[in-house]
C-alpha atoms as a PDB file:
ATOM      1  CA  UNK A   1       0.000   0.000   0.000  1.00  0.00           C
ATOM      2  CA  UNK A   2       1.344   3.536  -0.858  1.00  0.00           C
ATOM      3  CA  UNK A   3       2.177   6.234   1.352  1.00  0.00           C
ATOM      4  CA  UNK A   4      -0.640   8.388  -0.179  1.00  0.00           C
ATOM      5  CA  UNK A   5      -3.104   5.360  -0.079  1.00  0.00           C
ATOM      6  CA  UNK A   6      -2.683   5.219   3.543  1.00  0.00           C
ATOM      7  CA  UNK A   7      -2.641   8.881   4.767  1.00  0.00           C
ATOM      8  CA  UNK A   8      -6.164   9.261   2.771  1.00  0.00           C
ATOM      9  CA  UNK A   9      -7.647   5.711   4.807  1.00  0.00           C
ATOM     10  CA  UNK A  10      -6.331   7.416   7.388  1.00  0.00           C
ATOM     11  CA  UNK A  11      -8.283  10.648   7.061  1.00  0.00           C
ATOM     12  CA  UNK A  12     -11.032   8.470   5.814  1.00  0.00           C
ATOM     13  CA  UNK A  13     -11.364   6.854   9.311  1.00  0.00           C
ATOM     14  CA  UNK A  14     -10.708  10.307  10.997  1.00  0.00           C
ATOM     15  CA  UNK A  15     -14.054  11.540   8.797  1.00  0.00           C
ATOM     16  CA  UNK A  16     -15.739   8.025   9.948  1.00  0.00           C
ATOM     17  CA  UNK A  17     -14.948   8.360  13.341  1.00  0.00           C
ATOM     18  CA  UNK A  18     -16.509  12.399  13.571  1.00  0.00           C
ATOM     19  CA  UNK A  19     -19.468  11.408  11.384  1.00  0.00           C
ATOM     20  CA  UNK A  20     -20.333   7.602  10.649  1.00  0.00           C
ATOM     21  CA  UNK A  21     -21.523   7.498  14.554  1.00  0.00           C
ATOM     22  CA  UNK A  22     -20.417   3.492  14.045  1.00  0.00           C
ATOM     23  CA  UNK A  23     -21.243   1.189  17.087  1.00  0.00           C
ATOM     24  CA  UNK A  24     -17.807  -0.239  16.814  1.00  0.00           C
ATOM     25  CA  UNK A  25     -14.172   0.821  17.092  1.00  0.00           C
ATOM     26  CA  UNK A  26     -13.332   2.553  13.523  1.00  0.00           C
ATOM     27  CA  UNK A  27      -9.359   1.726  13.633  1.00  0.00           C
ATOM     28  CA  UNK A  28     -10.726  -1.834  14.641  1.00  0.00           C
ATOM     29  CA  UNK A  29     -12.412  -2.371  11.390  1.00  0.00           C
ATOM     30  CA  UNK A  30     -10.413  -3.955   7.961  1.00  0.00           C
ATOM     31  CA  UNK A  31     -10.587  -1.234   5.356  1.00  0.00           C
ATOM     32  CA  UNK A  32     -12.573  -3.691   3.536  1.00  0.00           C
ATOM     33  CA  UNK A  33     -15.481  -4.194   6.434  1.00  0.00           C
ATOM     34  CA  UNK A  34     -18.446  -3.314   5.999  1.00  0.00           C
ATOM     35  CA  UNK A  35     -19.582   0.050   7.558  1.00  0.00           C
ATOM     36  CA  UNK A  36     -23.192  -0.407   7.357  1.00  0.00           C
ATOM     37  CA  UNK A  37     -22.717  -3.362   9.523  1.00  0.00           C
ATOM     38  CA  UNK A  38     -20.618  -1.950  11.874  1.00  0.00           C
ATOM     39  CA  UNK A  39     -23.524   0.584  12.642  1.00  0.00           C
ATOM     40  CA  UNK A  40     -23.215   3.109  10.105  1.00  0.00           C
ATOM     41  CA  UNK A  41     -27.172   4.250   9.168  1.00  0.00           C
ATOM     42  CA  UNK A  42     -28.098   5.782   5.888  1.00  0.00           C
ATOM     43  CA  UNK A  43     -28.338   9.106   7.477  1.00  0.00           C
ATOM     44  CA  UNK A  44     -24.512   9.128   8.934  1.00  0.00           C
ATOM     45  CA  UNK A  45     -23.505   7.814   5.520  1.00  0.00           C
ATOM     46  CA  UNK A  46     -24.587  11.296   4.045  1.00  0.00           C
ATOM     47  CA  UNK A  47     -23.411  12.758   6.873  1.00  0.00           C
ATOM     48  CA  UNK A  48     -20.040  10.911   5.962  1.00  0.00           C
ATOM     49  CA  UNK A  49     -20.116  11.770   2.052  1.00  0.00           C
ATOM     50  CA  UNK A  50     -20.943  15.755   3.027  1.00  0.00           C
ATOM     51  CA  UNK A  51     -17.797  15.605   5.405  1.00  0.00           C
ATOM     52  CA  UNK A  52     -15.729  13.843   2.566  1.00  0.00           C
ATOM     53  CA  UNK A  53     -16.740  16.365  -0.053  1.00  0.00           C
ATOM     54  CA  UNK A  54     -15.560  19.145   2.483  1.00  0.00           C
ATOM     55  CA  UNK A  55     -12.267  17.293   3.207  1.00  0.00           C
ATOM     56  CA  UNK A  56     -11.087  16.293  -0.361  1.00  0.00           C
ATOM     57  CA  UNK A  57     -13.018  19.571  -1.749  1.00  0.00           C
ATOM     58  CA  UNK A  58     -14.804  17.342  -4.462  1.00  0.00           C
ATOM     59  CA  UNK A  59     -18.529  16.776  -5.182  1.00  0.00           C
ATOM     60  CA  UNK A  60     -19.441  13.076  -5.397  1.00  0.00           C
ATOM     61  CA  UNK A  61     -21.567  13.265  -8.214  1.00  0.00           C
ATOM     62  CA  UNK A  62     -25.059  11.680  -8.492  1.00  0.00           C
ATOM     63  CA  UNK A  63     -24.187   8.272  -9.558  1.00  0.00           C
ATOM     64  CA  UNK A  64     -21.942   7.723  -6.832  1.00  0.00           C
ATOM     65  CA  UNK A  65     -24.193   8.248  -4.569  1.00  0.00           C
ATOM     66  CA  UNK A  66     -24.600   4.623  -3.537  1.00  0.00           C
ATOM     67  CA  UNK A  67     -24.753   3.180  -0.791  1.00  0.00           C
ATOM     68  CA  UNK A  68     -21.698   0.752  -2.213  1.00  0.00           C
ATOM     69  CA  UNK A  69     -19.939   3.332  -2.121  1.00  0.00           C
ATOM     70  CA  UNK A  70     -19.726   4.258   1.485  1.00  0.00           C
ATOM     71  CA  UNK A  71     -19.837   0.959   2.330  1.00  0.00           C
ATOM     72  CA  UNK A  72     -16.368   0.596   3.249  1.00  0.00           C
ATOM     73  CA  UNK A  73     -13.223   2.623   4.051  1.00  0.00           C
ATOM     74  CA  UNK A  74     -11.753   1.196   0.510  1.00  0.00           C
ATOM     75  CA  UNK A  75     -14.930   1.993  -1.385  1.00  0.00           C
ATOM     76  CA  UNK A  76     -14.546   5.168  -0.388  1.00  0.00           C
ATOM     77  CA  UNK A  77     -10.728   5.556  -0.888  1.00  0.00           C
ATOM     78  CA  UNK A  78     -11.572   4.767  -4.900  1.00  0.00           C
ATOM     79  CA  UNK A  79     -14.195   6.761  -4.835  1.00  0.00           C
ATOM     80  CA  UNK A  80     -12.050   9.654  -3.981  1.00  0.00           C
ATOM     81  CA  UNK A  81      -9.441   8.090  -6.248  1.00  0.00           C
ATOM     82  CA  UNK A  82     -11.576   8.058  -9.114  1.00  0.00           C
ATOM     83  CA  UNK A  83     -12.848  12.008  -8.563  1.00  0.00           C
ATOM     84  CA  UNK A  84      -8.564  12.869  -8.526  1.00  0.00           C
ATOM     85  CA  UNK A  85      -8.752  13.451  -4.999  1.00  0.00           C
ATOM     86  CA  UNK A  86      -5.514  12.733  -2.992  1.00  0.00           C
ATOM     87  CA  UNK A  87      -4.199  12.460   0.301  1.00  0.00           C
END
C-alpha cells in the first residue's frame, strides 16, 4: 500500500470516526469491512459523504451516490481516487 493510499484511509477513518456514529471501534475495522454493519445508518452515511466532499473539496456526483460506495473505508478511498482526490 502507498504512502498516499494510507494517509487518505487514514483521514477516511478520521471523517468516519466524527461522522459515521459506528457502534464499533473505527481503527478496529479492515478497510474492507463493511460500515453499514458496523452501525453506520443511511443518514450518517450522508453525513459521511458531506464531510468527505468538504475534506477532499470534491462533489461526489449523483451516480456515486450509492450506498456501495460508502460501504467501506476502501470503497470510499476509490471513490475519492476516481474524482482525482488525494491524500
Amino acid at each position: 500500500m502507498s504512502t498516499e493510499t494510507t494517509t487518505t484511509q487514514a483521514r477516511i477513518r478520521d471523517v468516519l470516526r466524527l461522522h459515521a456514529h459506528l457502534t464499533k471501534d473505527v481503527d478496529a475495522l479492515d478497510s474492507s469491512d463493511d460500515l453499514y454493519a458496523a452501525g453506520m445508518t443511511s443518514h450518517a452515511s450522508v453525513t459521511v459523504m458531506l464531510a468527505c466532499e468538504d475534506e477532499w473539496d470534491v462533489e461526489f456526483p449523483q451516480r456515486m451516490l450509492t450506498r456501495t460506495t460508502f460501504s467501506s473505508v476502501d470503497a470510499i478511498a476509490a471513490a475519492l481516487a476516481e474524482l482525482g482526490a488525494t491524500s
